[in-house]
C-alpha atoms as a PDB file:
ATOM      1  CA  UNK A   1       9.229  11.034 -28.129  1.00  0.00           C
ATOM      2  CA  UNK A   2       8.299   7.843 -26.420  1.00  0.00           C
ATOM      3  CA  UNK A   3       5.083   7.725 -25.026  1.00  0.00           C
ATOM      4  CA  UNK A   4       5.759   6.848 -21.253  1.00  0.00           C
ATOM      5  CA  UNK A   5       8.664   8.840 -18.949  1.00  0.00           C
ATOM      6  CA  UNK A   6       8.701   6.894 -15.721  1.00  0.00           C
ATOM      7  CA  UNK A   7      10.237   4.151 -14.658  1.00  0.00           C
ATOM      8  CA  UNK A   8      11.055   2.952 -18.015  1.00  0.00           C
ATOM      9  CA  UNK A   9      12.511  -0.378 -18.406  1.00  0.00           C
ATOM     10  CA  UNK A  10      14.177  -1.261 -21.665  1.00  0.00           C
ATOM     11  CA  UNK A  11      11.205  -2.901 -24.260  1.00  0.00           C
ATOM     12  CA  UNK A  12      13.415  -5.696 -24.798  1.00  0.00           C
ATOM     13  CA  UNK A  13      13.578  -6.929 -21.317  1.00  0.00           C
ATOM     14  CA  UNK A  14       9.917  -6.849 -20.903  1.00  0.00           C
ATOM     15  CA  UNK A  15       8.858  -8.700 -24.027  1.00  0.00           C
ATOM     16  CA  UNK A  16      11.566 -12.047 -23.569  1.00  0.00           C
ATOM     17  CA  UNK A  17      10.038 -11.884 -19.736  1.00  0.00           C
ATOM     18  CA  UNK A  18       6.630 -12.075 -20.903  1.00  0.00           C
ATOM     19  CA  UNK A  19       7.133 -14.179 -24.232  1.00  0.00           C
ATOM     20  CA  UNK A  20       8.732 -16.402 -21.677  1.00  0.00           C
ATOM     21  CA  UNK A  21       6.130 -16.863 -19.344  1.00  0.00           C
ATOM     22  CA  UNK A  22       3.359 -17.005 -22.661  1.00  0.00           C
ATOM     23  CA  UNK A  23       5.180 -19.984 -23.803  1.00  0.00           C
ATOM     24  CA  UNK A  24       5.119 -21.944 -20.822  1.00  0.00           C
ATOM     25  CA  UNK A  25       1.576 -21.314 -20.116  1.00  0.00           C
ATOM     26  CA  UNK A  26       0.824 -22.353 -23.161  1.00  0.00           C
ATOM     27  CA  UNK A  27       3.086 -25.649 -22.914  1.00  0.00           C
ATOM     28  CA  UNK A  28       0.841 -26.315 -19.972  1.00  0.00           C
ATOM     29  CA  UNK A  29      -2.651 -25.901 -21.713  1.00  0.00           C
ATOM     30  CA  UNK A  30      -1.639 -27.396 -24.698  1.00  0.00           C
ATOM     31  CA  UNK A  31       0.170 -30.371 -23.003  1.00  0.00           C
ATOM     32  CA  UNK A  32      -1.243 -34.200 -22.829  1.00  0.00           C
ATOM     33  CA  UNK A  33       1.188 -33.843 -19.192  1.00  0.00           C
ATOM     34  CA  UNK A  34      -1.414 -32.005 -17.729  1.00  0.00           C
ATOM     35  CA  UNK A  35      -5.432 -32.761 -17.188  1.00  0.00           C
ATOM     36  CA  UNK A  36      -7.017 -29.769 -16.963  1.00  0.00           C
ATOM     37  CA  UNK A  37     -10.703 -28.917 -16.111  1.00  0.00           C
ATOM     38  CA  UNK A  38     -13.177 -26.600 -18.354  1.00  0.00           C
ATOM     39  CA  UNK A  39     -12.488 -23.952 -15.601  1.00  0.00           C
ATOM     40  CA  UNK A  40      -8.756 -24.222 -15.807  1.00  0.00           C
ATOM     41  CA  UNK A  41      -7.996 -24.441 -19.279  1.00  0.00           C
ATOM     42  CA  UNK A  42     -10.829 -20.561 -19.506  1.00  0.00           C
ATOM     43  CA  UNK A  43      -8.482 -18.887 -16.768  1.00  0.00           C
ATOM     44  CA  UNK A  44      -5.277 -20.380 -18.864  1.00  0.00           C
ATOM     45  CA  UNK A  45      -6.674 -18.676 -22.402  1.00  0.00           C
ATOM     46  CA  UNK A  46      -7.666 -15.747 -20.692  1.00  0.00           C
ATOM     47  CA  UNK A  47      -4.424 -15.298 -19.068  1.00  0.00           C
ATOM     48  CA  UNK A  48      -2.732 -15.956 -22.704  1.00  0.00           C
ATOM     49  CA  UNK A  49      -5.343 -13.033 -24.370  1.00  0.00           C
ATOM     50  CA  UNK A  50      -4.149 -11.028 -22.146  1.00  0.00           C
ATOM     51  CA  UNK A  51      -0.691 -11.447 -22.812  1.00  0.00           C
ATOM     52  CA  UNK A  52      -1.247 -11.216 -26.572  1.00  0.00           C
ATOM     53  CA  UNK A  53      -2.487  -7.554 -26.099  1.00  0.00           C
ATOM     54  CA  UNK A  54      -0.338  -6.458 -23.337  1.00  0.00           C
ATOM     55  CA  UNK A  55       2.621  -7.529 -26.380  1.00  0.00           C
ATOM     56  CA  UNK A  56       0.420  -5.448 -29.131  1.00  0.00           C
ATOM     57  CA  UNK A  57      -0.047  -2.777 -26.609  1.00  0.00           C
ATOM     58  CA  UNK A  58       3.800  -2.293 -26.071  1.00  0.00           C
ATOM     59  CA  UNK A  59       4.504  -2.427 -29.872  1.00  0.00           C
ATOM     60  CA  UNK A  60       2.196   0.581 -29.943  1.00  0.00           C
ATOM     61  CA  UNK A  61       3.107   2.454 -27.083  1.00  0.00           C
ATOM     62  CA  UNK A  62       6.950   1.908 -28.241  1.00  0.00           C
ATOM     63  CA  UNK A  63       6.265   3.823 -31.177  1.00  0.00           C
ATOM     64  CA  UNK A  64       7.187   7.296 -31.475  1.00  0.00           C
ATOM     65  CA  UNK A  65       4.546  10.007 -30.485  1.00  0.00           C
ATOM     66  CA  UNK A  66       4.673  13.073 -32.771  1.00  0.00           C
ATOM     67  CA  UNK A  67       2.200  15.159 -31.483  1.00  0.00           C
ATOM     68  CA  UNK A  68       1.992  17.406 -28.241  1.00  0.00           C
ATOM     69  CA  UNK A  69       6.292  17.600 -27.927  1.00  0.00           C
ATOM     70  CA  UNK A  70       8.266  20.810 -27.101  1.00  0.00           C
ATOM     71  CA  UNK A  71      10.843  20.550 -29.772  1.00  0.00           C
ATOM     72  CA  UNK A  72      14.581  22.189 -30.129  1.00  0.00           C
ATOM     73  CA  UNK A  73      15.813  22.173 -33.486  1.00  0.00           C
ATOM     74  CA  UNK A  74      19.521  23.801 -34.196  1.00  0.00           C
ATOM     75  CA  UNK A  75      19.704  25.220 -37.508  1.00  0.00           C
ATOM     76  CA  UNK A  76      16.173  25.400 -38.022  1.00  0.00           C
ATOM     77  CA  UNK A  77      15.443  28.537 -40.171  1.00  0.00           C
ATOM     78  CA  UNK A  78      16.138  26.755 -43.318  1.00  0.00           C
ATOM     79  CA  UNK A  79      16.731  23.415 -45.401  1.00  0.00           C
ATOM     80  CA  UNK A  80      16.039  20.402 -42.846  1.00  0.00           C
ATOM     81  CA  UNK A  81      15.535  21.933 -40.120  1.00  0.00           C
ATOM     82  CA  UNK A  82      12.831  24.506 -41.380  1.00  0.00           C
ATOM     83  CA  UNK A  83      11.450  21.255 -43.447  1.00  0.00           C
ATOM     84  CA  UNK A  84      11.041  19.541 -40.231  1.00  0.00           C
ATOM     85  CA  UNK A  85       9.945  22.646 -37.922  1.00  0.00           C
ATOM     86  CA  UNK A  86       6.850  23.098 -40.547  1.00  0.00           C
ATOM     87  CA  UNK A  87       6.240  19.430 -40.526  1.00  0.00           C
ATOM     88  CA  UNK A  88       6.263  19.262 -36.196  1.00  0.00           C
ATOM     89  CA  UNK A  89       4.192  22.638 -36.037  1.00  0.00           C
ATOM     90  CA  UNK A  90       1.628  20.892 -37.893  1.00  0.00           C
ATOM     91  CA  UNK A  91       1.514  18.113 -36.160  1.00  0.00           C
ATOM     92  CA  UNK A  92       0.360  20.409 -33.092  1.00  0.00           C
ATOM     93  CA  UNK A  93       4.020  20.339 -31.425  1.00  0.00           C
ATOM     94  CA  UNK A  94       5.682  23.135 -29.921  1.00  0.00           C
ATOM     95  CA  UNK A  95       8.802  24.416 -32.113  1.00  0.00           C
ATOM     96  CA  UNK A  96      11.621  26.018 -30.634  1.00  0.00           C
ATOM     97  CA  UNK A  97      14.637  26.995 -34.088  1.00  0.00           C
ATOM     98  CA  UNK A  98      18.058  28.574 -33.010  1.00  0.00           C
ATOM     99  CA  UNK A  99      20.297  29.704 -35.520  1.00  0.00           C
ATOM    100  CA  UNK A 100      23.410  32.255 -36.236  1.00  0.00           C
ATOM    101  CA  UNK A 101      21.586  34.712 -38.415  1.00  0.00           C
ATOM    102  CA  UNK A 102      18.835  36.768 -36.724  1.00  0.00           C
ATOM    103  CA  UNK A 103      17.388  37.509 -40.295  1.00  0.00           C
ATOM    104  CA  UNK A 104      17.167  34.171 -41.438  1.00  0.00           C
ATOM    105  CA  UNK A 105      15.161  33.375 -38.414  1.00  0.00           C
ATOM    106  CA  UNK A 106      12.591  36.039 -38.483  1.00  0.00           C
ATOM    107  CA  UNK A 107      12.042  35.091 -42.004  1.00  0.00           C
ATOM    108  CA  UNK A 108      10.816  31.596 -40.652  1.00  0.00           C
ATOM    109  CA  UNK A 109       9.058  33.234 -37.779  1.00  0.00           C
ATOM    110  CA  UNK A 110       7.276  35.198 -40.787  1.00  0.00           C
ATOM    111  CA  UNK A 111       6.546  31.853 -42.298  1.00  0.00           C
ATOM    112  CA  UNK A 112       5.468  29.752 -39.435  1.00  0.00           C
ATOM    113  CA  UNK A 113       4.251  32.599 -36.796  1.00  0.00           C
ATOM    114  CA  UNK A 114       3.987  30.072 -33.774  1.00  0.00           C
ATOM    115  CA  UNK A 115       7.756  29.110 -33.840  1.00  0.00           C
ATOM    116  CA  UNK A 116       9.777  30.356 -30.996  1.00  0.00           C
ATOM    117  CA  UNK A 117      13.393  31.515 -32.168  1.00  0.00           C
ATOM    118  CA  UNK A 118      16.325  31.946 -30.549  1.00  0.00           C
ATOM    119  CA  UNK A 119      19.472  33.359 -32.152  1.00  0.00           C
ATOM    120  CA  UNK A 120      22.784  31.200 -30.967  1.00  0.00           C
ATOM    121  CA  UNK A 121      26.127  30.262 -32.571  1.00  0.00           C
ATOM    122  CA  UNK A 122      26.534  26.767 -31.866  1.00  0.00           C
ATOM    123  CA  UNK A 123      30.634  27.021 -32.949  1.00  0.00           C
ATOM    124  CA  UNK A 124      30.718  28.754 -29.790  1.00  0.00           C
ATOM    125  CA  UNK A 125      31.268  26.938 -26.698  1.00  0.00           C
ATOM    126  CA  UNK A 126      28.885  29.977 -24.860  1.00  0.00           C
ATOM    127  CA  UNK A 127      26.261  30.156 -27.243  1.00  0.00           C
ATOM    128  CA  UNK A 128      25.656  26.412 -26.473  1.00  0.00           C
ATOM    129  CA  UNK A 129      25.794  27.143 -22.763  1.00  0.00           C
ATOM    130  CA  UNK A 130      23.571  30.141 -22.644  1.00  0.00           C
ATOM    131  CA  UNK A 131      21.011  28.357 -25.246  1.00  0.00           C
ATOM    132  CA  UNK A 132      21.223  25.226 -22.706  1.00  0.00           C
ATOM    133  CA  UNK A 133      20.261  27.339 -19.717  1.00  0.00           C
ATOM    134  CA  UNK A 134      17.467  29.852 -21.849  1.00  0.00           C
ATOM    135  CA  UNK A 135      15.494  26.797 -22.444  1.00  0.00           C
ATOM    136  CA  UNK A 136      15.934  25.189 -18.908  1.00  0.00           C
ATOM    137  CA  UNK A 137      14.965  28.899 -17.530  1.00  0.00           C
ATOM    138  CA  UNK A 138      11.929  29.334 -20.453  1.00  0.00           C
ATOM    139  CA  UNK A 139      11.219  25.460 -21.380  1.00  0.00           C
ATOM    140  CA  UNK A 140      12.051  23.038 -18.509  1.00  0.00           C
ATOM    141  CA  UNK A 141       9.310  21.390 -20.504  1.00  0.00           C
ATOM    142  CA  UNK A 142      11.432  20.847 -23.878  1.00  0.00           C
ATOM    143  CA  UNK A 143      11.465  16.644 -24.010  1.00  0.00           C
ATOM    144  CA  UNK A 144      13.000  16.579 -28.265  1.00  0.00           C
ATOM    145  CA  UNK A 145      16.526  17.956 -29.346  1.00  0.00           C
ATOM    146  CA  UNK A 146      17.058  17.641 -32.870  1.00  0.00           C
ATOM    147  CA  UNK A 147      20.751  18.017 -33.656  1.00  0.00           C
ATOM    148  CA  UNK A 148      20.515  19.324 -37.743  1.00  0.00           C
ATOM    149  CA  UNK A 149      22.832  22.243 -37.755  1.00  0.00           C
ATOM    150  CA  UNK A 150      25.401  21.559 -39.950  1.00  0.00           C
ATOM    151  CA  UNK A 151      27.865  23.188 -42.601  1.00  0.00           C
ATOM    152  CA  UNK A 152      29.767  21.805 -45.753  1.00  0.00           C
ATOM    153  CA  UNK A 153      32.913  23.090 -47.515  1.00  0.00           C
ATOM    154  CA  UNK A 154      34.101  21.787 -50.852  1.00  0.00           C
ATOM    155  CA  UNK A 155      37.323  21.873 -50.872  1.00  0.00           C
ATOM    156  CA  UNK A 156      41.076  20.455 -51.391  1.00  0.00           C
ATOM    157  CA  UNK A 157      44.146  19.707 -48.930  1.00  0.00           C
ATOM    158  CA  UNK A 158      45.968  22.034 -50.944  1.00  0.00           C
ATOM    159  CA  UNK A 159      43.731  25.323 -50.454  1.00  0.00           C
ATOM    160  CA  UNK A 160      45.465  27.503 -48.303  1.00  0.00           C
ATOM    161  CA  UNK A 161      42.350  27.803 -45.786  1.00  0.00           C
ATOM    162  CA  UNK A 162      41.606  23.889 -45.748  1.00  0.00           C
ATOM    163  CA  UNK A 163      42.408  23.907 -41.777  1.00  0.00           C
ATOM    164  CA  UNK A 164      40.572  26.898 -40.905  1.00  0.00           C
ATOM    165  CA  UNK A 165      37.659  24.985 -42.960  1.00  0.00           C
ATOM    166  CA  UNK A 166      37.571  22.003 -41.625  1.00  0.00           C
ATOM    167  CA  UNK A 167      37.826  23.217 -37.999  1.00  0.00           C
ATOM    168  CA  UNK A 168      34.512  25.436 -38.468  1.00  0.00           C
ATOM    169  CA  UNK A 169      33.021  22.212 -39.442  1.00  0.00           C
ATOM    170  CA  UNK A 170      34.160  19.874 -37.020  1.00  0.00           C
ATOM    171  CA  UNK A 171      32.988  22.316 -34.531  1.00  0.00           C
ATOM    172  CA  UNK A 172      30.105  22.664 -35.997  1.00  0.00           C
ATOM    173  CA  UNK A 173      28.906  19.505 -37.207  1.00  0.00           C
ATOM    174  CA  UNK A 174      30.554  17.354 -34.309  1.00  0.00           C
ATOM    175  CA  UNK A 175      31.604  19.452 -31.339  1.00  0.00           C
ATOM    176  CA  UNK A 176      28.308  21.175 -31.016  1.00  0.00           C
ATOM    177  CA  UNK A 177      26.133  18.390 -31.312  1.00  0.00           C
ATOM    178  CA  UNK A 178      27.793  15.985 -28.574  1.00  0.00           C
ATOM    179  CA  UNK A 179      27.943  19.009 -26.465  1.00  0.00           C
ATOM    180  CA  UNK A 180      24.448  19.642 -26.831  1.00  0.00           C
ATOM    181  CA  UNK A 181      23.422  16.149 -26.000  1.00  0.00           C
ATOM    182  CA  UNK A 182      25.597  15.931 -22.762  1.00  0.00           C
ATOM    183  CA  UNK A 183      23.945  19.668 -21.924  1.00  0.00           C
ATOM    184  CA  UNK A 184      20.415  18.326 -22.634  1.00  0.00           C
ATOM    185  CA  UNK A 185      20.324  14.783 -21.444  1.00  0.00           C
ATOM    186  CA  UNK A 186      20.473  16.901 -17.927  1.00  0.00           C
ATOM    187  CA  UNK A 187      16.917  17.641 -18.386  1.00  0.00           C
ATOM    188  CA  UNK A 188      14.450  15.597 -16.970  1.00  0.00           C
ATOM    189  CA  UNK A 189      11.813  16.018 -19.420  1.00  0.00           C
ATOM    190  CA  UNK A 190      13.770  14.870 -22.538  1.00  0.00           C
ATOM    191  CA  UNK A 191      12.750  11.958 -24.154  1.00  0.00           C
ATOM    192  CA  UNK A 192      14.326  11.963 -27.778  1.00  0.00           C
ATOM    193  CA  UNK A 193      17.502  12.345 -29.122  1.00  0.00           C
ATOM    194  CA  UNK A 194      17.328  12.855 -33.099  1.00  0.00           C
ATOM    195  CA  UNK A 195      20.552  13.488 -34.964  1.00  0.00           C
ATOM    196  CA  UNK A 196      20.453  14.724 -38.817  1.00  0.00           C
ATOM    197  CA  UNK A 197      23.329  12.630 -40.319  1.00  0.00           C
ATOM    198  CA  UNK A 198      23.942  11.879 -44.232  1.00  0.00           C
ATOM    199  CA  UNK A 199      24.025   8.908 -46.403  1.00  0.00           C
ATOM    200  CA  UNK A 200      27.749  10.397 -47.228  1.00  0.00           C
ATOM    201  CA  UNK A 201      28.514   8.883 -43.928  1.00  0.00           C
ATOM    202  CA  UNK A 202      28.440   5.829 -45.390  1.00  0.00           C
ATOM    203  CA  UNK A 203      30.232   6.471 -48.875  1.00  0.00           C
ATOM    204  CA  UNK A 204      32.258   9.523 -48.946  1.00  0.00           C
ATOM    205  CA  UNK A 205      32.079  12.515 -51.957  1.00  0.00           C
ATOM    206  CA  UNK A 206      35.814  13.684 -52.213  1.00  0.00           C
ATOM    207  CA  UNK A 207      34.955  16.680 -52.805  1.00  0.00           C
ATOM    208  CA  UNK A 208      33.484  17.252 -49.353  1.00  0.00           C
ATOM    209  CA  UNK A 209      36.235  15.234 -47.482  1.00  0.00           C
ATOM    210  CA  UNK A 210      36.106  17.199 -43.911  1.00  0.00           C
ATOM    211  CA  UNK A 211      32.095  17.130 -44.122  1.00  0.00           C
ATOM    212  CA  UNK A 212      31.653  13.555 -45.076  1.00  0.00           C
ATOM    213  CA  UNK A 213      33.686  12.886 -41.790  1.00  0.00           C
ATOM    214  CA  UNK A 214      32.203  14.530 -39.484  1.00  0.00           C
ATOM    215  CA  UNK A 215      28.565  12.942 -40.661  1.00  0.00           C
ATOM    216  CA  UNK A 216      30.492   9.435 -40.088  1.00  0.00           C
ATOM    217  CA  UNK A 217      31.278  10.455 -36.817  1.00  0.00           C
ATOM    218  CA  UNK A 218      27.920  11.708 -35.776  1.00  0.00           C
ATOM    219  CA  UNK A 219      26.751   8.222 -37.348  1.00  0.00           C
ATOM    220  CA  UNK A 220      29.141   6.074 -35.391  1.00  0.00           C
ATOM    221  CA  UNK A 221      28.588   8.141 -31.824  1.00  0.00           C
ATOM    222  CA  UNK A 222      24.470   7.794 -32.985  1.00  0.00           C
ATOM    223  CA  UNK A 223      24.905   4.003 -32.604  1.00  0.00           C
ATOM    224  CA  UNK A 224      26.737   3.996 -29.053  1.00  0.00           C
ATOM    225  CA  UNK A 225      24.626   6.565 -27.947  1.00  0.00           C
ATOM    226  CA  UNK A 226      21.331   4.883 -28.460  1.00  0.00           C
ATOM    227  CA  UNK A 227      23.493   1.809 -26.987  1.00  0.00           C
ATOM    228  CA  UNK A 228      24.467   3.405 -24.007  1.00  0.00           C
ATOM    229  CA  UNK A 229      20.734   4.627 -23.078  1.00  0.00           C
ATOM    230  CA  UNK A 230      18.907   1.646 -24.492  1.00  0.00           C
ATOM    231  CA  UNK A 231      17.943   1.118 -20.791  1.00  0.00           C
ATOM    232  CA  UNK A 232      16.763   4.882 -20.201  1.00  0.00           C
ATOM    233  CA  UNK A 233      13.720   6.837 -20.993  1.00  0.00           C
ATOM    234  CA  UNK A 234      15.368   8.631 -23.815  1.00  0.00           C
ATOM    235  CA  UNK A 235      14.962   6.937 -27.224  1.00  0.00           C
ATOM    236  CA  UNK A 236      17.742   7.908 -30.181  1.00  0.00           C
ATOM    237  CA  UNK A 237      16.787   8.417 -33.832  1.00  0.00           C
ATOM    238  CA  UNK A 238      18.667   9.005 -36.491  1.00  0.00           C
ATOM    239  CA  UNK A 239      17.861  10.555 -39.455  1.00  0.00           C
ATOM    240  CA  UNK A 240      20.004   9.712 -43.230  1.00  0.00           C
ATOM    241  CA  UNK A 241      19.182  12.220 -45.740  1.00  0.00           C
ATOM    242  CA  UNK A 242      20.708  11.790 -49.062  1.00  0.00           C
ATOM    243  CA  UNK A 243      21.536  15.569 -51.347  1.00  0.00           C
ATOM    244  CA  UNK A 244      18.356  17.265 -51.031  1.00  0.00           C
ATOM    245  CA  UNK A 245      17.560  20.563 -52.800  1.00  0.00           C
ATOM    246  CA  UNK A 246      19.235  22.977 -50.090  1.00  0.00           C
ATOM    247  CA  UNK A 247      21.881  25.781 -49.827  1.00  0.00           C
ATOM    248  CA  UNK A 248      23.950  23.482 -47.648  1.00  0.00           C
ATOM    249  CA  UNK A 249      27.498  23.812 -49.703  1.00  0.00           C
ATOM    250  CA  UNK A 250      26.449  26.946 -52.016  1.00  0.00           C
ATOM    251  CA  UNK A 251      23.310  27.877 -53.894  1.00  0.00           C
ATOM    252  CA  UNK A 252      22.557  26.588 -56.680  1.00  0.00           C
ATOM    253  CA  UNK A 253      24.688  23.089 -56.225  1.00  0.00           C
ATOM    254  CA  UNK A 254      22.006  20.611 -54.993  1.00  0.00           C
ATOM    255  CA  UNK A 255      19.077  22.323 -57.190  1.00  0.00           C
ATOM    256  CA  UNK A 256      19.058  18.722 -59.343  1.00  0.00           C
ATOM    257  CA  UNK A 257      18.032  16.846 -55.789  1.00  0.00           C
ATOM    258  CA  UNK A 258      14.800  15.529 -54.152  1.00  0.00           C
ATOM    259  CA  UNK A 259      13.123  18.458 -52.186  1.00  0.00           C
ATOM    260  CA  UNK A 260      12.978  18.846 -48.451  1.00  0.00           C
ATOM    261  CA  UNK A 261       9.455  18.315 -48.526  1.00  0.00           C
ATOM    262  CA  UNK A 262       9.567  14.687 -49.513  1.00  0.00           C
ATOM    263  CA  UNK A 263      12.069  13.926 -47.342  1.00  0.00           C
ATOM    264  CA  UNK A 264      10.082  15.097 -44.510  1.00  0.00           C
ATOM    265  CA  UNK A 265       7.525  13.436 -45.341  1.00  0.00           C
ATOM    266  CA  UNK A 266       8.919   9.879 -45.557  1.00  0.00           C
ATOM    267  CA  UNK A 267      11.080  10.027 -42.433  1.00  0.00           C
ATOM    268  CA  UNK A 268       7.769  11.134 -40.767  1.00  0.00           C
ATOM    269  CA  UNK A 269       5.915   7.756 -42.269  1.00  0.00           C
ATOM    270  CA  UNK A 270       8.770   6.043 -40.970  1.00  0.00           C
ATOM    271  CA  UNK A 271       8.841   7.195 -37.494  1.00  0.00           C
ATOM    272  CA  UNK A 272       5.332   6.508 -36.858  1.00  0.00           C
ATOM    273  CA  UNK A 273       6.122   2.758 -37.738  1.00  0.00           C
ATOM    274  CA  UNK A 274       8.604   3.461 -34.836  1.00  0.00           C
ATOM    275  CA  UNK A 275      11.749   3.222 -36.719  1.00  0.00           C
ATOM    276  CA  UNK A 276      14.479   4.496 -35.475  1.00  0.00           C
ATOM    277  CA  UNK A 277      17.034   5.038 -38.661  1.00  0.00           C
ATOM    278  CA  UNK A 278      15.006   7.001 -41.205  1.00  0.00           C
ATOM    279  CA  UNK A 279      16.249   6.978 -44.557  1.00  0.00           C
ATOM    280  CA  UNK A 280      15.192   8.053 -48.096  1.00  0.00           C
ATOM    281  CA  UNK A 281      16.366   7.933 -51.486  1.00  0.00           C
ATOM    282  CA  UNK A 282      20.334   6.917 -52.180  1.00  0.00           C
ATOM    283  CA  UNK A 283      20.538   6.630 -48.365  1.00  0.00           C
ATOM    284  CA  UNK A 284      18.583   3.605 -48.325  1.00  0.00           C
ATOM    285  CA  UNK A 285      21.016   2.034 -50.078  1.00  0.00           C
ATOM    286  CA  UNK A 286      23.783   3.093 -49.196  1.00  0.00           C
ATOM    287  CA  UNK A 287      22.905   2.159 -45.490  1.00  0.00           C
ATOM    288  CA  UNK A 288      22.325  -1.242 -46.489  1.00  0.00           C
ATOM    289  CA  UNK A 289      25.734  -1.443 -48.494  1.00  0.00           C
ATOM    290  CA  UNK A 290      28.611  -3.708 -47.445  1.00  0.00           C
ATOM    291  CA  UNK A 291      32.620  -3.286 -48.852  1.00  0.00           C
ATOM    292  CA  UNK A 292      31.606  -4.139 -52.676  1.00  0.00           C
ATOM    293  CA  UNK A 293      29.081  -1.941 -52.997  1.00  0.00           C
ATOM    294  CA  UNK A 294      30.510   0.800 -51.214  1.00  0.00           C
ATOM    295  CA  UNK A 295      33.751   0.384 -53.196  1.00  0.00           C
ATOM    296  CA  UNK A 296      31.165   1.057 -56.512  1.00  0.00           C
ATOM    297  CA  UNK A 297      29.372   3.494 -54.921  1.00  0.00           C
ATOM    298  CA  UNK A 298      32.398   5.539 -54.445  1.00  0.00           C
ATOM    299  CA  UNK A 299      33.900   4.803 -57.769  1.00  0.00           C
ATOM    300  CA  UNK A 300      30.664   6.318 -59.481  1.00  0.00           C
ATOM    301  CA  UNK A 301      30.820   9.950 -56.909  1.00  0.00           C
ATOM    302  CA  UNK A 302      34.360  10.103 -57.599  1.00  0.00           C
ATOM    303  CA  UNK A 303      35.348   9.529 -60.927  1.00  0.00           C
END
């Protein structure tokens, strides 16, 4: 959701190039070297104003722009994803929610009337296809994917479905997103990447083992991928919820936790600072944590 499509060159580059030139300017007019008239030293400062809000005006224009979007969001009829829907929708974006269960998606449509739905299985290599080419056909426009579908299993090596398990959710919470990136970095009018990982990609739950894997994953490809296209127009964002009060896993289980709405709120305060990892709760922390604190983190989950 950066503000500027076109010939984008990476931030980075542009501020050393012009903090480069600033300083030497300023060596110059602030030098005993160099006797300088009244006129030269009022085209030097000028020249050095100018610089000092062409640098504030690229800090602002960096940051992310969260109104006016055409927004996909996978698994968007509930938890996150509706969370974050409701939260874009008012912020006068277009919403666009795809999800398995055609009832679960005309409830949202009952609860936020201007979101577009669109019923796909993303554990099916099709689905992903045909959703990919519905919203190239419908919404050549669409410039935000959010990658949020997701599913957990608790479960043990030793339960006689374990494999069957944890290939639904590898497809699901790995396969399908890094196919839908390659399918929708093809359009020409995305500019944001955001990918719904966990802050049990940082310390596992054991009791989740499959699903705390595959939200390490989606962290570590999350990195390289904003790596890789630190150069282009699209910017990468990842957001690190802790448990929040959801059915993800069962009902009932994560009733204790924050709710979605708070959540949604902070990684929305956060990406208008132009952050681009947006944590909240435990997943600050655990974000931040190095091999000791990890190693107690884990020892406290998993007793």
């Amino acid at each position: 959701m950066r503000k500027y499509n076109k010939s984008f060159v990476s931030r980075e580059f542009i501020l050393t190039s012009i903090n480069g030139y600033h300083w030497r300017i300023k060596s110059v007019l602030f030098s005993e070297r160099y006797l300088l008239r009244g006129c030269e030293k009022t085209v030097l400062l000028t020249i050095i104003n100018l610089f000092n809000s062409f640098i504030f005006d690229l800090s602002i224009y960096q940051n992310m722009k969260l109104a006016n979007n055409k927004i996909l969001i996978t698994g968007g009829a509930s938890g996150i994803g509706f969370g974050l829907a409701e939260r874009f929708i008012k912020e006068n974006n277009t919403v666009i929610i795809c999800g398995r269960r055609e009832s679960a998606l005309q409830e949202a449509k009952e609860k936020l009337p201007s979101v577009i739905t669109k019923a796909c299985d993303l554990a099916n290599e099709t689905d992903r296809i045909e959703l990919y080419n519905w919203i190239a056909e419908n919404h050549c426009d669409l410039n935000v994917l959010v990658n949020n579908a997701g599913i957990q299993n608790w479960m043990k090596i030793g339960d006689d479905d374990f494999y069957e398990k944890a290939n639904d959710e590898i497809t699901t919470n790995v396969v399908a997103p890094i196919h839908l990136t390659k399918l929708f970095s093809e359009l020409d009018s995305l500019d944001t990447i955001i990918n719904v990982t966990s802050g049990l990609a940082f310390v596992p739950f054991s009791q989740i083992p499959v699903y705390c894997g595959t939200k390490a994953f989606m962290r570590s490809f999350t990195l390289s991928l904003r790596h890789s296209l630190k150069d282009s127009k699209i910017e990468v964002i990842e957001m690190i919820p802790p448990a929040l009060n959801t059915d993800l896993g069962g009902k009932g289980i994560h009733d204790a936790h924050p709710a979605v709405s708070d959540f949604v709120e902070s990684v929305f305060e956060q990406m208008k600072e132009g952050k681009t990892e947006l944590t909240f709760g435990t997943s600050e922390d655990r974000a931040k944590a190095n091999n000791d604190t990890i190693s107690e983190y884990f020892n406290r989950m998993n007793p």
